[in-house]
Protein backbone atom coordinates (compact mmCIF):
# COMPACT_ATOMS: atom_id res chain seq x y z
CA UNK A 1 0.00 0.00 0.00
CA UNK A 2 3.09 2.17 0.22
CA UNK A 3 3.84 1.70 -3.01
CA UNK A 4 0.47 2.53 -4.17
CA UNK A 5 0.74 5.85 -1.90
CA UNK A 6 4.33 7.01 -3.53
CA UNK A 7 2.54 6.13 -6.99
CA UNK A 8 -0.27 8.28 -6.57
CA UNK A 9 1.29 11.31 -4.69
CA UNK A 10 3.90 11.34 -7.83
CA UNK A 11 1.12 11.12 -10.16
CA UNK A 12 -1.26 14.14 -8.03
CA UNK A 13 2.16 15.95 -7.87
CA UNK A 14 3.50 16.06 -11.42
CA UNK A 15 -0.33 16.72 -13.17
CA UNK A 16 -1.33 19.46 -10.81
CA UNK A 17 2.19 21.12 -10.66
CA UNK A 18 2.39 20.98 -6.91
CA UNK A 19 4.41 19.68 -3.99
CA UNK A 20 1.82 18.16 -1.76
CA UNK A 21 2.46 19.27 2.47
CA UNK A 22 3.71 16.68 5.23
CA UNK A 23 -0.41 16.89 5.80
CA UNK A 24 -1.42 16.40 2.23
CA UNK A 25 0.28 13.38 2.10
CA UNK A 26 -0.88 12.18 5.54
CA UNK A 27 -4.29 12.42 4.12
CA UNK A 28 -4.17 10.94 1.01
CA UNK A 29 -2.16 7.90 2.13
CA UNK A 30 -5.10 7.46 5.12
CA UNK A 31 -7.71 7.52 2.25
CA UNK A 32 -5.51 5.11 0.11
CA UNK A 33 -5.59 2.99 2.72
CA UNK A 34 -9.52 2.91 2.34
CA UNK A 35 -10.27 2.95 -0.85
CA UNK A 36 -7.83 1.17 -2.67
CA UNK A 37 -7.45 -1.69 0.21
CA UNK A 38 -7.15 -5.38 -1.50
CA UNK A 39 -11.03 -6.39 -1.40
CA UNK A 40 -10.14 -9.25 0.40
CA UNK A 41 -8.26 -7.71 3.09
CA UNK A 42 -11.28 -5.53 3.13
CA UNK A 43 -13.73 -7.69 4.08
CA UNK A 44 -11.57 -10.42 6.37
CA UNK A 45 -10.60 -6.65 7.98
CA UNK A 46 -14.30 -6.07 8.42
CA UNK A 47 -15.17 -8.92 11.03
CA UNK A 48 -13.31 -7.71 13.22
CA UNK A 49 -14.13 -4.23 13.06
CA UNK A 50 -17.37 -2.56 11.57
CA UNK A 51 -17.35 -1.42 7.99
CA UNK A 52 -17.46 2.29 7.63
CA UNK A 53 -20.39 3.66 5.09
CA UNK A 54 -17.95 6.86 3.19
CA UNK A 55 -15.17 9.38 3.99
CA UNK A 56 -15.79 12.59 4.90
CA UNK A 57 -12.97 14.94 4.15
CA UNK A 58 -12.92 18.15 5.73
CA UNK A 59 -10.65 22.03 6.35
CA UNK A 60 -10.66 25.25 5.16
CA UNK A 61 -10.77 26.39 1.99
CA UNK A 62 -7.98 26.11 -0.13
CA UNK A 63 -5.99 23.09 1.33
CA UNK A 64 -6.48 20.85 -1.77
CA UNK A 65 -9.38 18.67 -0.29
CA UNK A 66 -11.05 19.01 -4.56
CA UNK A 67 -7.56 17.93 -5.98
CA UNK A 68 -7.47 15.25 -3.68
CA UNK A 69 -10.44 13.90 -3.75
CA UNK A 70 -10.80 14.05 -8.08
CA UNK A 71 -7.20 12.39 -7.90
CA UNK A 72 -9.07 9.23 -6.50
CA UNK A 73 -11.92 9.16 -8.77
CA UNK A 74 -9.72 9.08 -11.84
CA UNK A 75 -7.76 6.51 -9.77
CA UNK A 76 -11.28 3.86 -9.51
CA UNK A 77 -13.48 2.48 -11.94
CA UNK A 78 -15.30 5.19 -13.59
CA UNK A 79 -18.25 2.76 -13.95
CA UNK A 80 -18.56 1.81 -10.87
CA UNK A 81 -18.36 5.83 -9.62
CA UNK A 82 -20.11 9.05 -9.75
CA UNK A 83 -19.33 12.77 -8.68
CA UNK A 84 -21.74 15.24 -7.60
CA UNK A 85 -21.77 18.97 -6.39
CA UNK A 86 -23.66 19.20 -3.13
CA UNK A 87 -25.64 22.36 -4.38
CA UNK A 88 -26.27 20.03 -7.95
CA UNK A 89 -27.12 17.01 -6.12
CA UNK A 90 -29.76 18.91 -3.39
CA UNK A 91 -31.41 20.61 -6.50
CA UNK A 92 -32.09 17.63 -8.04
CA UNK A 93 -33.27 15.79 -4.72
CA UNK A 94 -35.53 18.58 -4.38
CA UNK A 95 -37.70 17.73 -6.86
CA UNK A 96 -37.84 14.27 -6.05
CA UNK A 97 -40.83 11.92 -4.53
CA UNK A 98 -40.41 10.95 -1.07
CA UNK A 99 -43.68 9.95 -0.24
CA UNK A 100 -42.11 6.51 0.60
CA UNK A 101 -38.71 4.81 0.48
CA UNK A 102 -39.98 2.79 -2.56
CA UNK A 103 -40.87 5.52 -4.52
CA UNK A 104 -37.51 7.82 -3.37
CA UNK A 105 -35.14 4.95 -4.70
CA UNK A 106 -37.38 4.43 -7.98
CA UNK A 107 -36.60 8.37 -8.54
CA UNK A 108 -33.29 7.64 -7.57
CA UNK A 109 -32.63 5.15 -10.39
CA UNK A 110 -34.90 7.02 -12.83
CA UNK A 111 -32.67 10.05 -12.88
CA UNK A 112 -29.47 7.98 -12.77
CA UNK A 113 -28.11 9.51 -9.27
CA UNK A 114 -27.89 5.79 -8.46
CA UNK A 115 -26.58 4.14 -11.97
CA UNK A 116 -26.12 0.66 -12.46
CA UNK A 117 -23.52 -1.43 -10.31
CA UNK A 118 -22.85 1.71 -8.33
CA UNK A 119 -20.04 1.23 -5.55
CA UNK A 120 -18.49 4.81 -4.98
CA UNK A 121 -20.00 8.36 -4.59
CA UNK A 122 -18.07 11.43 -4.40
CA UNK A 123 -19.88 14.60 -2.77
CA UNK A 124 -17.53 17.88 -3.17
CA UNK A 125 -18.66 20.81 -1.23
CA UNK A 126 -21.17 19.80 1.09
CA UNK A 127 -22.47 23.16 2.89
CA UNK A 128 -25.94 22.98 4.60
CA UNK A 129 -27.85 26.53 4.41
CA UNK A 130 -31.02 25.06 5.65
CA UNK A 131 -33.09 22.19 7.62
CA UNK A 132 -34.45 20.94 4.68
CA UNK A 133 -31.43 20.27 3.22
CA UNK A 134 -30.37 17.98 6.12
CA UNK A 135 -33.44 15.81 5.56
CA UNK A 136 -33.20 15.43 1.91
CA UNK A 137 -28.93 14.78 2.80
CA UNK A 138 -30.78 11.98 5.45
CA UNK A 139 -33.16 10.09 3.30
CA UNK A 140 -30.14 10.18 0.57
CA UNK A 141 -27.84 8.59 2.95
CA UNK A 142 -30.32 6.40 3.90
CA UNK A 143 -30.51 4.79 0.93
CA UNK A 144 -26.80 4.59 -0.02
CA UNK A 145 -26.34 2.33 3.18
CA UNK A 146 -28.67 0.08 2.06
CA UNK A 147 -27.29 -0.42 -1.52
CA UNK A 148 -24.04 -0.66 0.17
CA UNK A 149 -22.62 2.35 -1.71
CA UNK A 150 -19.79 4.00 -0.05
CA UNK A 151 -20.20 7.56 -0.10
CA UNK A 152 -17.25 10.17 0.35
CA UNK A 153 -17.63 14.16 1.12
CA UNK A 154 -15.58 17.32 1.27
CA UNK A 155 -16.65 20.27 3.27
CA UNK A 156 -14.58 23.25 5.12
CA UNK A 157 -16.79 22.37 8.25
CA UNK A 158 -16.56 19.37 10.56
CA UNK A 159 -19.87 17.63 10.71
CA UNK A 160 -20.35 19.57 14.17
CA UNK A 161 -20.23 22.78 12.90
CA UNK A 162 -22.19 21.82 9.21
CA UNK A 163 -25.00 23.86 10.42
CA UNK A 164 -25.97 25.78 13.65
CA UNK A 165 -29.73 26.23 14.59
CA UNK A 166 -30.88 26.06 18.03
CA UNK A 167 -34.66 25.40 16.66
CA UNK A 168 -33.77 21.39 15.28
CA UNK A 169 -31.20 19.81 17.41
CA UNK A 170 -32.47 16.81 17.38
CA UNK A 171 -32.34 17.09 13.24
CA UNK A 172 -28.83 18.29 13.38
CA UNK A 173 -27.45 15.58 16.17
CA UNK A 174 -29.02 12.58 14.46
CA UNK A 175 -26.66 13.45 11.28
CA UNK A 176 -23.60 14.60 13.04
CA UNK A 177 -23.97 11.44 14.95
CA UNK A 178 -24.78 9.51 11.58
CA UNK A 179 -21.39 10.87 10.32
CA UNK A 180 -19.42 9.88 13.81
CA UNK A 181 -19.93 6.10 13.44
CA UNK A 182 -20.33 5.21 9.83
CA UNK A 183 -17.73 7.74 8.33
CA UNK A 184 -14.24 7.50 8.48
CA UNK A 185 -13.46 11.45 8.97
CA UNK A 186 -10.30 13.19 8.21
CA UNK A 187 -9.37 16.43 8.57
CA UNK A 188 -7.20 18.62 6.44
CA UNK A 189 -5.98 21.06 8.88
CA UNK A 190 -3.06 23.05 7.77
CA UNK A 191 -2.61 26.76 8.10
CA UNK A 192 -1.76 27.24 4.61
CA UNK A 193 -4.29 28.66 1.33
CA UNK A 194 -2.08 27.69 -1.37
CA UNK A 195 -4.48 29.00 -3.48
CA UNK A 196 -3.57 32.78 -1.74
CA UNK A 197 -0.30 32.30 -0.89
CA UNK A 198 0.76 31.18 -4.42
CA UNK A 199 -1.47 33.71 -6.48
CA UNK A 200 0.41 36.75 -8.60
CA UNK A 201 -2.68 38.04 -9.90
CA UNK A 202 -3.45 38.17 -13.55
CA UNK A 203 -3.84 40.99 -16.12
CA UNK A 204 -8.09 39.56 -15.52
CA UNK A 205 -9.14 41.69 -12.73
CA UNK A 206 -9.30 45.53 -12.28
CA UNK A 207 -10.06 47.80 -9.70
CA UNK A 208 -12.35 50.49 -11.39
CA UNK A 209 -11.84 50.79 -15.11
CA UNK A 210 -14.57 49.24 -17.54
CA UNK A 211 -12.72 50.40 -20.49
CA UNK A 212 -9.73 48.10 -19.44
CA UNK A 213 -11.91 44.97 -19.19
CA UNK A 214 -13.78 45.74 -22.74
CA UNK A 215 -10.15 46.57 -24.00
CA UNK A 216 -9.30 43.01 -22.96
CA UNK A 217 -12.18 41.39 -24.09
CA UNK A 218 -11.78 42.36 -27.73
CA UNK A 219 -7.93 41.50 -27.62
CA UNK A 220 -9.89 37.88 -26.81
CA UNK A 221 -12.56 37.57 -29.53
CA UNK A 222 -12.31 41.26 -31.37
CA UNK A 223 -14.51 44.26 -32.14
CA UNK A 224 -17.72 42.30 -32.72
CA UNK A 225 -21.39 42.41 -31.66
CA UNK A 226 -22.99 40.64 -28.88
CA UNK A 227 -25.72 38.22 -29.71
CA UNK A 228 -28.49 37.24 -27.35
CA UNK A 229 -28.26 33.32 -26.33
CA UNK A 230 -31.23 31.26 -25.09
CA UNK A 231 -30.67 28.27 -23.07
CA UNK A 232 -32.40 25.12 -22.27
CA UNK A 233 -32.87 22.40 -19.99
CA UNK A 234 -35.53 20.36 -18.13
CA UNK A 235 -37.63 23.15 -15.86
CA UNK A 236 -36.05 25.89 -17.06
CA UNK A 237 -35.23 28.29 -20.10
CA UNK A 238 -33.36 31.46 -20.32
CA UNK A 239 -31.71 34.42 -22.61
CA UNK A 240 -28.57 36.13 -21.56
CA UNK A 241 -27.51 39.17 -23.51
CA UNK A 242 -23.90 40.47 -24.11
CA UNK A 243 -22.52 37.29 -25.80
CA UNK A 244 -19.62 37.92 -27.89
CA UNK A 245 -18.82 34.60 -29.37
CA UNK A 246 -18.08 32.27 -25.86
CA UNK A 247 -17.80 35.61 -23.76
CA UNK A 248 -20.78 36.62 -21.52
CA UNK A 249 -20.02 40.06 -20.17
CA UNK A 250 -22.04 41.43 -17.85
CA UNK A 251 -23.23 43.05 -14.32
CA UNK A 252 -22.83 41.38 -11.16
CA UNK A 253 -26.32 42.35 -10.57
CA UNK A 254 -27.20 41.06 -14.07
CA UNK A 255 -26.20 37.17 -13.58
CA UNK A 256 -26.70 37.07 -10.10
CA UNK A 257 -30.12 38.66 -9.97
CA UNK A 258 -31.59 36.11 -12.28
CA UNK A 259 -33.24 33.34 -10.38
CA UNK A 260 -30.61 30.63 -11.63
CA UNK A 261 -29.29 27.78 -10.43
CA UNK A 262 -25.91 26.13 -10.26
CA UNK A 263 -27.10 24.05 -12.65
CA UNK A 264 -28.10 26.93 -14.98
CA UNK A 265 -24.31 28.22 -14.43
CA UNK A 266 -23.05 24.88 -15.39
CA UNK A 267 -25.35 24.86 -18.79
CA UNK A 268 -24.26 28.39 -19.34
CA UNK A 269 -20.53 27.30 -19.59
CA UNK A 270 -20.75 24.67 -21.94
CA UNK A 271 -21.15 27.27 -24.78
CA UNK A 272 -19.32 29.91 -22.82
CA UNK A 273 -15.31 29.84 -22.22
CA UNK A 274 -15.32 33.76 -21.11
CA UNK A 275 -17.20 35.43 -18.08
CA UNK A 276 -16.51 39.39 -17.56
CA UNK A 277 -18.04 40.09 -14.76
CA UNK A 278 -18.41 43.90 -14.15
CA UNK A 279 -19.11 46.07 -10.70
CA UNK A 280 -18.37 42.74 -7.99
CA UNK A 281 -19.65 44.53 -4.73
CA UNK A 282 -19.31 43.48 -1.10
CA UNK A 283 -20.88 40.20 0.14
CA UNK A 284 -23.05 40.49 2.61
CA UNK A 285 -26.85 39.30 4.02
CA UNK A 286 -28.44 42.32 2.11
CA UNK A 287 -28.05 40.86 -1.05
CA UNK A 288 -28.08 37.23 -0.08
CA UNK A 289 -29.73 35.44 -3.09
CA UNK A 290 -27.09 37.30 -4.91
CA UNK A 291 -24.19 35.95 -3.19
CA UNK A 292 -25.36 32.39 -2.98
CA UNK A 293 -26.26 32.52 -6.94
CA UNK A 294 -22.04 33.82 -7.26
CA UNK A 295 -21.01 31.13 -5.20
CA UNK A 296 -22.73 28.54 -7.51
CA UNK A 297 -20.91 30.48 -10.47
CA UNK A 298 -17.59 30.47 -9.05
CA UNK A 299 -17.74 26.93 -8.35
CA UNK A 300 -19.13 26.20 -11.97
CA UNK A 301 -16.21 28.49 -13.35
CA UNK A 302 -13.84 26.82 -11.46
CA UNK A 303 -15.26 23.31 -11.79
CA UNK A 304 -15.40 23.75 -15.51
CA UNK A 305 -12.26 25.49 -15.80
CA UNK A 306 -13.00 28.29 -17.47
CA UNK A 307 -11.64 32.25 -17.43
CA UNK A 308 -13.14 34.93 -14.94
CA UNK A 309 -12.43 38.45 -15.34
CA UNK A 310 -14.09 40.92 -12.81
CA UNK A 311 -13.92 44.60 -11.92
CA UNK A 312 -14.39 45.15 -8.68
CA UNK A 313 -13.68 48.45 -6.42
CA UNK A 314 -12.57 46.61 -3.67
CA UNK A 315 -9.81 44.65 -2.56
CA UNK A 316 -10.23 40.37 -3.29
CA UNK A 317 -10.00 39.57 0.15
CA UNK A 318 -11.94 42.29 1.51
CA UNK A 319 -15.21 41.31 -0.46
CA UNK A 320 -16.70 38.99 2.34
CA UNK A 321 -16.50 39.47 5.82
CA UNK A 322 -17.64 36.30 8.07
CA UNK A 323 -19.68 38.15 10.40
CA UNK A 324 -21.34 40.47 7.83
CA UNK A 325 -23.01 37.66 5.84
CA UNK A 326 -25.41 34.57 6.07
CA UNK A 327 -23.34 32.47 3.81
CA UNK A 328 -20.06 30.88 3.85
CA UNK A 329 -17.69 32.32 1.06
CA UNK A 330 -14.37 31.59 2.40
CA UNK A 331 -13.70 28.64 -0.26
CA UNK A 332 -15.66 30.92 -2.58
CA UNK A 333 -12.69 34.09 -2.29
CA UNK A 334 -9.91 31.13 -2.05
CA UNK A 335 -11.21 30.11 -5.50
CA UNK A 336 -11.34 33.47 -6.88
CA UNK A 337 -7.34 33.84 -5.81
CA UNK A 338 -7.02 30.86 -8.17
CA UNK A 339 -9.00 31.65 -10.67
CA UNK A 340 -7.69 35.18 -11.06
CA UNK A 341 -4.08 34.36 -10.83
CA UNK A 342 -1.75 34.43 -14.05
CA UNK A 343 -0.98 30.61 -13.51
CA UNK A 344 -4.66 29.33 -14.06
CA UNK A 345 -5.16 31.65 -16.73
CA UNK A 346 -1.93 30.54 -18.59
CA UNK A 347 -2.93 26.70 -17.26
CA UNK A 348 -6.82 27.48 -18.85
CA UNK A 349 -6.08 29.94 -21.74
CA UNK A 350 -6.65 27.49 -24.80
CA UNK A 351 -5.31 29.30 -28.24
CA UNK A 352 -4.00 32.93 -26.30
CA UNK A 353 -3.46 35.92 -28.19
CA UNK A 354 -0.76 38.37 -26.97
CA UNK A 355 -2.34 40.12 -24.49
């Protein structure tokens, strides 16, 4: 198992361009350990001691935790696995029948959440915003255990501090508890946001100037006229103006007022490479739809790799402030270091002009 460990720390290494932390490699050799163990080993190990139902991977933002755990997944079967978003995977369980177990895990199937011969499920970025959410995360579970799928999460919380109300204990204890004996958890704990501490920022973000940004975006894709776009999927339909070619420039206020979805954002970039996003304000609770709809972006943007560009009159790290808002967006500004930095524009940048 060693071996196995060296193997795929060199491989995670040399394709990300990094040099995985005495704690990086702690935690990836502990999950080696569990998902690649010999199946045999596995279940002679498992008389002796209970078999654990997932992994749940958690630390701040920025510590590699998405790296790691998308490492892995290219590393097993990809038949026998499946990756969700948290915010993609609770919109779709939202809609789903759970008038009975029967009928749940018939939806399930239906909508190929659970696909054929499924052993592995990878959950990236749980984050619970509301009660609901924990009992649609519940009844999923639930059903995983039973199919004996093993199910593996990241979050920047510990499963204690997933979500504070003082209205549903009893809702909240019964799935940190659920966590506590059939997880294996793991935390990621060190001090250090590579994604900050590693970021010269790119030619892609400016302070005030408009005429910068729509100097840059014509260097991209030239002097040419926007088109409107309409997009499709099941539930929903939408037109976005200011398209030039697979550039969407626009307001803050503009994307992030729509009522959208993350899975909107994700249908939006698969025609678009480019988003120029124009006057980024603060983050706060008075415009809280707005700043949960630009975390779903970010994460789509950085999911999808693709190129950001905003203007902003603030400083990066000065857009959220903990205590000012109702939503989480530490991994949200760690991922905007990234994004914004000249390395993952260079790494991202397919056929760049000279700019």
């Amino acid at each position: 198992m060693k071996t196995s460990s060296k193997i795929l720390i060199n491989k995670l290494e040399k394709i990300h361009s990094i040099i995985l932390n005495t704690q990086q490699i702690k935690v990836v050799e502990e999950i080696s350990s569990i998902l690649l163990k010999p199946r045999i080993i596995f279940q002679f190990a498992s008389l002796f001691k209970k078999k654990k139902k997932g992994i749940y991977l958690y630390g701040p933002a920025g510590r590699g935790k998405t790296i790691i755990i998308n490492h892995f997944i290219k590393t097993l079967d990809k038949k026998n696995s499946i990756k969700f978003h948290f915010n993609d995977l609770i919109f779709q369980l939202q809609k789903f029948n759970f008038s009975s177990n029967k009928e749940f895990s018939k939806e399930l199937r239906k909508k190929k959440l659970f696909i054929p011969n499924l052993k592995n499920i990878f959950i990236d970025e749980l984050d619970i915003n509301n009660i609901a959410d924990i009992i649609i995360l519940q009844k999923f579970l639930d059903q995983a255990k039973m199919l004996n799928i093993f199910v593996m999460f990241t979050s920047n919380k510990s499963p204690e501090n997933l979500y504070k109300n003082n209205h549903h204990k009893k809702t909240l204890n019964k799935l940190n508890e659920y966590f506590l004996q059939e997880f294996h958890l793991i935390g990621l704990e060190h001090n250090r946001d590579y994604r900050k501490n590693s970021s010269d920022f790119s030619n892609f973000i400016f302070n005030k100037s408009d005429n910068d940004m729509i100097t840059l975006r014509k260097k991209i894709v030239g002097d040419i006229t926007p088109k409107d776009t309409k997009f499709i999927r099941s539930g929903n339909s939408f037109i976005l103006r200011h398209i030039y070619k697979d550039l969407l420039e626009c307001d803050f206020d503009y994307i992030c007022g729509k009522n959208l979805s993350f899975k909107d954002y994700k249908l939006i970039l698969k025609k678009i490479n480019f988003v120029f996003l124009r006057n980024v304000p603060i983050l706060n609770k008075s415009i809280n739809d707005k700043v949960k709809r630009f975390v779903y972006l970010v994460d789509a943007i950085y999911e999808g790799g693709k190129i950001l560009s905003i203007s902003t009159q603030f400083k990066l790290n000065d857009l959220y402030k903990q205590k000012d808002n109702m939503i989480d967006c530490e991994r949200t500004i760690s991922r905007l270091n990234q994004i914004l930095s000249e390395k993952y524009i260079i790494d991202n940048f397919h056929n760049k002009p000279n700019l």
